[in-house]
N, C-alpha and C. Protein backbone atom coordinates (compact mmCIF):
# COMPACT_ATOMS: atom_id res chain seq x y z
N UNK A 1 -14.71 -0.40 -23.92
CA UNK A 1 -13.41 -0.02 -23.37
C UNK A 1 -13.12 -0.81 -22.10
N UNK A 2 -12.64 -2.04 -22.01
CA UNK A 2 -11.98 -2.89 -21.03
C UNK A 2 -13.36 -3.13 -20.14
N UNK A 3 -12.82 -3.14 -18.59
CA UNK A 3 -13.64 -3.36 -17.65
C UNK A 3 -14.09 -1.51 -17.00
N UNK A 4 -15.40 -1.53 -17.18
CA UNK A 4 -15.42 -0.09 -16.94
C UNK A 4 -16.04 -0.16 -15.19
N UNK A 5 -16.43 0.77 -14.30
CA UNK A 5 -16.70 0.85 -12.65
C UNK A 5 -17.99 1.69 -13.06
N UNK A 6 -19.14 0.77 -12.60
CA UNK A 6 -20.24 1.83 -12.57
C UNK A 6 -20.66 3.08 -11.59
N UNK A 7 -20.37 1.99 -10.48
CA UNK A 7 -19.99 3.22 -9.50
C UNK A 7 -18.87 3.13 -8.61
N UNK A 8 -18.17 4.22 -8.93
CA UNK A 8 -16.71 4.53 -8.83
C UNK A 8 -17.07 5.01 -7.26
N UNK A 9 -17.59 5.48 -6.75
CA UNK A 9 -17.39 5.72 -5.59
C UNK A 9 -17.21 4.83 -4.68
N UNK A 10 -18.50 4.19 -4.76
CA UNK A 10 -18.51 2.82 -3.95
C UNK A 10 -17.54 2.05 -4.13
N UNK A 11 -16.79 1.76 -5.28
CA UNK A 11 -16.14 0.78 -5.34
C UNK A 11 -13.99 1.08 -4.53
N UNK A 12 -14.07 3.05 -4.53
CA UNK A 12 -13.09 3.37 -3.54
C UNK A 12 -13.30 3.01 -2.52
N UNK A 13 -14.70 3.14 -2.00
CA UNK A 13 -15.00 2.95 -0.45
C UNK A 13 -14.79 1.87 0.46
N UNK A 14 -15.15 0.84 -1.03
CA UNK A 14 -14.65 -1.03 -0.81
C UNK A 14 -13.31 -0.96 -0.47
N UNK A 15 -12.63 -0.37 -1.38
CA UNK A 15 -11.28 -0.22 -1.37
C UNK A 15 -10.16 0.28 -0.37
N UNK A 16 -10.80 1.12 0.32
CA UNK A 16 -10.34 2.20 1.34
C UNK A 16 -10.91 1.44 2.44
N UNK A 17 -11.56 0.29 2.38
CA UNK A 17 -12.32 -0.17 4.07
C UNK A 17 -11.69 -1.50 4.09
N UNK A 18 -10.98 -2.21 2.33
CA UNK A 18 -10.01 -3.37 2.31
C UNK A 18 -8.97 -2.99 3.00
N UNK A 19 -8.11 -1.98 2.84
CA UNK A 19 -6.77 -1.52 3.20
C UNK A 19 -7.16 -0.92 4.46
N UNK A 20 -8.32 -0.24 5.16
CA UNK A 20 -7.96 -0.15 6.54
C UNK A 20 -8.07 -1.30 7.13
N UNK A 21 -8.54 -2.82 6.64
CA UNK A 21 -8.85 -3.72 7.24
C UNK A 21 -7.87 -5.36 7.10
N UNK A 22 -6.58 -4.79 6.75
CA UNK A 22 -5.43 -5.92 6.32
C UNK A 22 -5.11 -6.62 7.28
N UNK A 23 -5.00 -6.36 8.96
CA UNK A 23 -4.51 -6.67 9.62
C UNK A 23 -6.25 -8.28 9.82
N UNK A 24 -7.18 -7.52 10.05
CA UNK A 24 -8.64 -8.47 10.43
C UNK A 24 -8.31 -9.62 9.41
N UNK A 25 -7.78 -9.27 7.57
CA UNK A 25 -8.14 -10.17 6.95
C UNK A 25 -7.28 -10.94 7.15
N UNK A 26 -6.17 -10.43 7.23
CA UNK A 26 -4.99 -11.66 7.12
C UNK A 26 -5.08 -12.35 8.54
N UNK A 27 -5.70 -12.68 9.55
CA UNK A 27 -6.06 -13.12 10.74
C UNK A 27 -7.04 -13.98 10.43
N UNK A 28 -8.47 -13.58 9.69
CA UNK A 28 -9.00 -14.54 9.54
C UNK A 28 -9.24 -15.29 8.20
N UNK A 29 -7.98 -15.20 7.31
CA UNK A 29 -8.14 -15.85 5.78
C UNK A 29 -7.62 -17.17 6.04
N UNK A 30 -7.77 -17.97 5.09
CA UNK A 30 -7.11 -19.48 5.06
C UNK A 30 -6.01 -18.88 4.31
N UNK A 31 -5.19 -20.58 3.96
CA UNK A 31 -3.90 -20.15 3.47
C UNK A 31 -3.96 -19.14 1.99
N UNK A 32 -4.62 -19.75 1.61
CA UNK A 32 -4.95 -19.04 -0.24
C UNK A 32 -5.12 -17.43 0.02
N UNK A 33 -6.30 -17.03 1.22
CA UNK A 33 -6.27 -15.42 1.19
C UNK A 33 -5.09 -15.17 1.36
N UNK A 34 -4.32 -15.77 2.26
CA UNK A 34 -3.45 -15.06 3.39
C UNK A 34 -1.81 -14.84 1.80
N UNK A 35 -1.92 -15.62 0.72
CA UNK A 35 -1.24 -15.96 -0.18
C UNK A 35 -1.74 -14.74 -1.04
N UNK A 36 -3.08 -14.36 -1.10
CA UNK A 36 -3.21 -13.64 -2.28
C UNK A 36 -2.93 -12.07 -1.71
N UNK A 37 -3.23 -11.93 -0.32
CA UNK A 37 -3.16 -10.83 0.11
C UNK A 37 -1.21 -9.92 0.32
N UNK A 38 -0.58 -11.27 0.83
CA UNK A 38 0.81 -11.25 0.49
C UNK A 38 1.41 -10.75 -1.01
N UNK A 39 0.67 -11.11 -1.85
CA UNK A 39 1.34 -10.69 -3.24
C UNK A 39 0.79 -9.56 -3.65
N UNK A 40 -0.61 -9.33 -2.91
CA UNK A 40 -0.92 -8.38 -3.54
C UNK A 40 -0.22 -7.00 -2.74
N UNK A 41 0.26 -7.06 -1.23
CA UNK A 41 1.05 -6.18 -0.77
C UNK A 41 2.91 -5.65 -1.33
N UNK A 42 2.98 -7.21 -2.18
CA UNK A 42 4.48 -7.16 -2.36
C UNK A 42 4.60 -7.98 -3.45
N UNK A 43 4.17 -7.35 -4.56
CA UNK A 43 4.00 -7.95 -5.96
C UNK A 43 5.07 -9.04 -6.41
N UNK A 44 6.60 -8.28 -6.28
CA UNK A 44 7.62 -8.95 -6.78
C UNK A 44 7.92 -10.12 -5.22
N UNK A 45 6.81 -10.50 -4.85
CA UNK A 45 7.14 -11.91 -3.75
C UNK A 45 8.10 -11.02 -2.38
N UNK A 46 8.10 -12.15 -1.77
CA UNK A 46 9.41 -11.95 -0.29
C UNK A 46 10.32 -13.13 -0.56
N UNK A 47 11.44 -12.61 0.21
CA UNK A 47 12.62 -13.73 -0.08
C UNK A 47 12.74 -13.86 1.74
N UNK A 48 13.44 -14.62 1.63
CA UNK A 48 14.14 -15.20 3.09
C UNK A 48 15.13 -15.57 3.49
N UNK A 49 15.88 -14.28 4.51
CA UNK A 49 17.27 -14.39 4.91
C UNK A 49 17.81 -15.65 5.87
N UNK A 50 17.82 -17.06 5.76
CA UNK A 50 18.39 -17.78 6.76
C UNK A 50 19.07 -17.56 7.91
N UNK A 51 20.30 -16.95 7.67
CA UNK A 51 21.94 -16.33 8.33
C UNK A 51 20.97 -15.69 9.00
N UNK A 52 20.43 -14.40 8.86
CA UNK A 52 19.80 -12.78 9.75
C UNK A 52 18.61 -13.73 10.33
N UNK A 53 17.94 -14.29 9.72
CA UNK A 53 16.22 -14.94 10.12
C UNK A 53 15.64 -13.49 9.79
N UNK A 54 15.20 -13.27 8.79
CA UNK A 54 14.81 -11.92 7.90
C UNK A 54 14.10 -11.74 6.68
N UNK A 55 12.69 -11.66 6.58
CA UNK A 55 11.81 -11.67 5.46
C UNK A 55 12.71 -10.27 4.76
N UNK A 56 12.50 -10.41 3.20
CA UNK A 56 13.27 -9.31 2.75
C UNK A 56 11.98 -8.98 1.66
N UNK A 57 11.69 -7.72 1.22
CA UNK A 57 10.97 -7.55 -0.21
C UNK A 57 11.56 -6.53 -0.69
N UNK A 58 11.34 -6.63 -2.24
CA UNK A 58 11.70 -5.96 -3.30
C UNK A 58 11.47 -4.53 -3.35
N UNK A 59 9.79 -4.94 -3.27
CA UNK A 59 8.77 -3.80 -3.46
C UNK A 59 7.59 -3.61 -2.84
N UNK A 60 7.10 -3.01 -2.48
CA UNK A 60 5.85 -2.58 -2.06
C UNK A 60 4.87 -2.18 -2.73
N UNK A 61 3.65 -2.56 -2.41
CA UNK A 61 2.31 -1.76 -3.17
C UNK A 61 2.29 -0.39 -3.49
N UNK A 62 2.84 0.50 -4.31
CA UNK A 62 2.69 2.03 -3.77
C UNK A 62 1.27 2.32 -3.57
N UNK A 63 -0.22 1.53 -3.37
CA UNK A 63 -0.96 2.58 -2.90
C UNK A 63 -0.79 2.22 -1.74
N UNK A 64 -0.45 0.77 -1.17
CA UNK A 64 -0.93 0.37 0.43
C UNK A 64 0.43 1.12 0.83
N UNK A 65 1.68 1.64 -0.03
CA UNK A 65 2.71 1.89 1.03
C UNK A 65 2.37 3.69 1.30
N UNK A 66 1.30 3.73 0.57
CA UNK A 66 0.90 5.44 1.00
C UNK A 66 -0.06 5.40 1.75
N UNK A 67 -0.92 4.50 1.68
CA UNK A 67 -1.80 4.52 2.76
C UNK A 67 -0.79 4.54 3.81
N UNK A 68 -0.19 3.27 4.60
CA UNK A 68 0.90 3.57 5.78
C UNK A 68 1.45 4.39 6.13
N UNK A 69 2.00 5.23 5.27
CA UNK A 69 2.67 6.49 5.30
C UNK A 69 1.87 7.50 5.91
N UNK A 70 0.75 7.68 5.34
CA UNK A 70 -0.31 8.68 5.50
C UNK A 70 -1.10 8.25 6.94
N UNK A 71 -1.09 7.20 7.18
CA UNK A 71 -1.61 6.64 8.57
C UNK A 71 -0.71 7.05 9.84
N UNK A 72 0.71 6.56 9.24
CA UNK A 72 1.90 7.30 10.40
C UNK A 72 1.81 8.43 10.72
N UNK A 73 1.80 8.89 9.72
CA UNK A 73 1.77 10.53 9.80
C UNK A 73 0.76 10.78 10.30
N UNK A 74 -0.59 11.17 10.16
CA UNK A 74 -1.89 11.58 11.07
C UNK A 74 -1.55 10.68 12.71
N UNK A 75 -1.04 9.88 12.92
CA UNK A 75 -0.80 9.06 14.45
C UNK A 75 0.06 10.15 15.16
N UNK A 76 1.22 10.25 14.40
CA UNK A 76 2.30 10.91 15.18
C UNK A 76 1.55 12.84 15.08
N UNK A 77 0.79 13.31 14.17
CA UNK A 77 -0.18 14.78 14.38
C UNK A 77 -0.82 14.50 15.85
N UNK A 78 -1.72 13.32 15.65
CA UNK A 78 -2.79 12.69 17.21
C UNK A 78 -1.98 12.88 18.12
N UNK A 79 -0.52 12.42 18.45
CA UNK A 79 -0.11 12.23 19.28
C UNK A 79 0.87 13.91 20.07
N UNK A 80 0.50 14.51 19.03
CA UNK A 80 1.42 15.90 19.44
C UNK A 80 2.39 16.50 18.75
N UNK A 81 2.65 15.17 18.07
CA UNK A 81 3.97 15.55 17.00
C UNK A 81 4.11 16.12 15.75
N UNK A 82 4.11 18.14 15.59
CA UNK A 82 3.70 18.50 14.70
C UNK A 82 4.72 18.71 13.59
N UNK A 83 5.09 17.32 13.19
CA UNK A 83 6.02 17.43 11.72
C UNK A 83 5.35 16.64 11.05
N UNK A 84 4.00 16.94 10.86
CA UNK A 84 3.36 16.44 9.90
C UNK A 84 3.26 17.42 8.77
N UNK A 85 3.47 17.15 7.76
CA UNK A 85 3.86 17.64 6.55
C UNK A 85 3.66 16.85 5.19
N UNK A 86 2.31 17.05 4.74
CA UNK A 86 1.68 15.99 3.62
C UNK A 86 2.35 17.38 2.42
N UNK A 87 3.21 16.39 1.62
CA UNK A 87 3.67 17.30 0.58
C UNK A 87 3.64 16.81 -0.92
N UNK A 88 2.80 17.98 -1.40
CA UNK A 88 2.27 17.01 -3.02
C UNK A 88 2.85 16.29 -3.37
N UNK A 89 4.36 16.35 -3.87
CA UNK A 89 5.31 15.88 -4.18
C UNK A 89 5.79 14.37 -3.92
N UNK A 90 4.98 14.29 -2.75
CA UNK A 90 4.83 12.72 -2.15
C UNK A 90 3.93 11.85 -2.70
N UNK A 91 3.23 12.74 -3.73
CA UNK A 91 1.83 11.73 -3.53
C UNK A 91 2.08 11.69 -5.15
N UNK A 92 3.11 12.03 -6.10
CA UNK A 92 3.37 11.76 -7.39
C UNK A 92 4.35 10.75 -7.67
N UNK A 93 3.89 10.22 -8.26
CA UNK A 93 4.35 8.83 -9.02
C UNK A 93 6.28 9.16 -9.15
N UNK A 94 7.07 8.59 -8.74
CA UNK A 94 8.31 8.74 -9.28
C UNK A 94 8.89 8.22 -10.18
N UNK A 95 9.43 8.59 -11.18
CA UNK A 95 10.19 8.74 -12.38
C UNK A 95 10.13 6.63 -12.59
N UNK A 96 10.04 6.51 -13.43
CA UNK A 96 9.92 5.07 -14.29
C UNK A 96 8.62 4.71 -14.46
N UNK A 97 7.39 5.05 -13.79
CA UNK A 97 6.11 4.84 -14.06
C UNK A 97 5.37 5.25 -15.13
N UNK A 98 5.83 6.35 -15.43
CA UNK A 98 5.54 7.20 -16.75
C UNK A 98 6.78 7.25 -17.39
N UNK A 99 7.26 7.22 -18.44
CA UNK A 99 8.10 8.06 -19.38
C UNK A 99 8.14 9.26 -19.16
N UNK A 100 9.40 9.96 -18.98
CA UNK A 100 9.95 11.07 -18.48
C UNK A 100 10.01 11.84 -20.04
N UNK A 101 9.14 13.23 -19.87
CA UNK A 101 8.83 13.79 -21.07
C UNK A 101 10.06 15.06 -20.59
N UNK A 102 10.92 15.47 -21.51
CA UNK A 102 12.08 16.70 -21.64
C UNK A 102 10.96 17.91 -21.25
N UNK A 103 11.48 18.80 -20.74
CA UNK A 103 10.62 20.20 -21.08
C UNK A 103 10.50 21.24 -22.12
């Protein structure tokens, strides 16, 4: 069955210590990381506004754009600010990822 993870844990942990660590890699990658790490944050590429001087993207990673999310949020809890509010509902896939089954 495809590519299977022997150990699944470890291999989140890789995962979860890549994405707290985007800012280190893209600082010290050559051009090629710094290229693969770009697409892999913003699949459908960046475009570029001339007129504004303005990187534009399509889309975002939804896991790295929940990691961020989830990072903001615990900063602004740290900082005092209690409208932190992690709500399931956030953390489910929205409508086009799956086929939308009738009830």
């Amino acid at each position: 069955m495809g590519n299977e993870v022997s150990n699944l844990d470890k291999c989140v942990d890789e995962i979860i210590n890549y994405a707290a660590n985007l800012a280190t890699t893209w600082d010290l990658g050559a051009y090629a990381e710094k290229q693969q790490l770009q697409f892999l944050l913003f699949p459908e590429g960046m475009s570029y506004n001339r007129k504004n001087d303005q990187c534009r993207t399509t889309r975002v990673n939804e896991v790295f754009l929940s990691i961020a999310q989830l990072s903001h949020e615990l900063a602004q809890k740290k900082n005092g600010d209690n409208t932190f509010v992690l709500s399931p509902s956030s953390l489910v896939p929205r409508t086009g990822v799956e086929p939308v089954i009738p009830p």
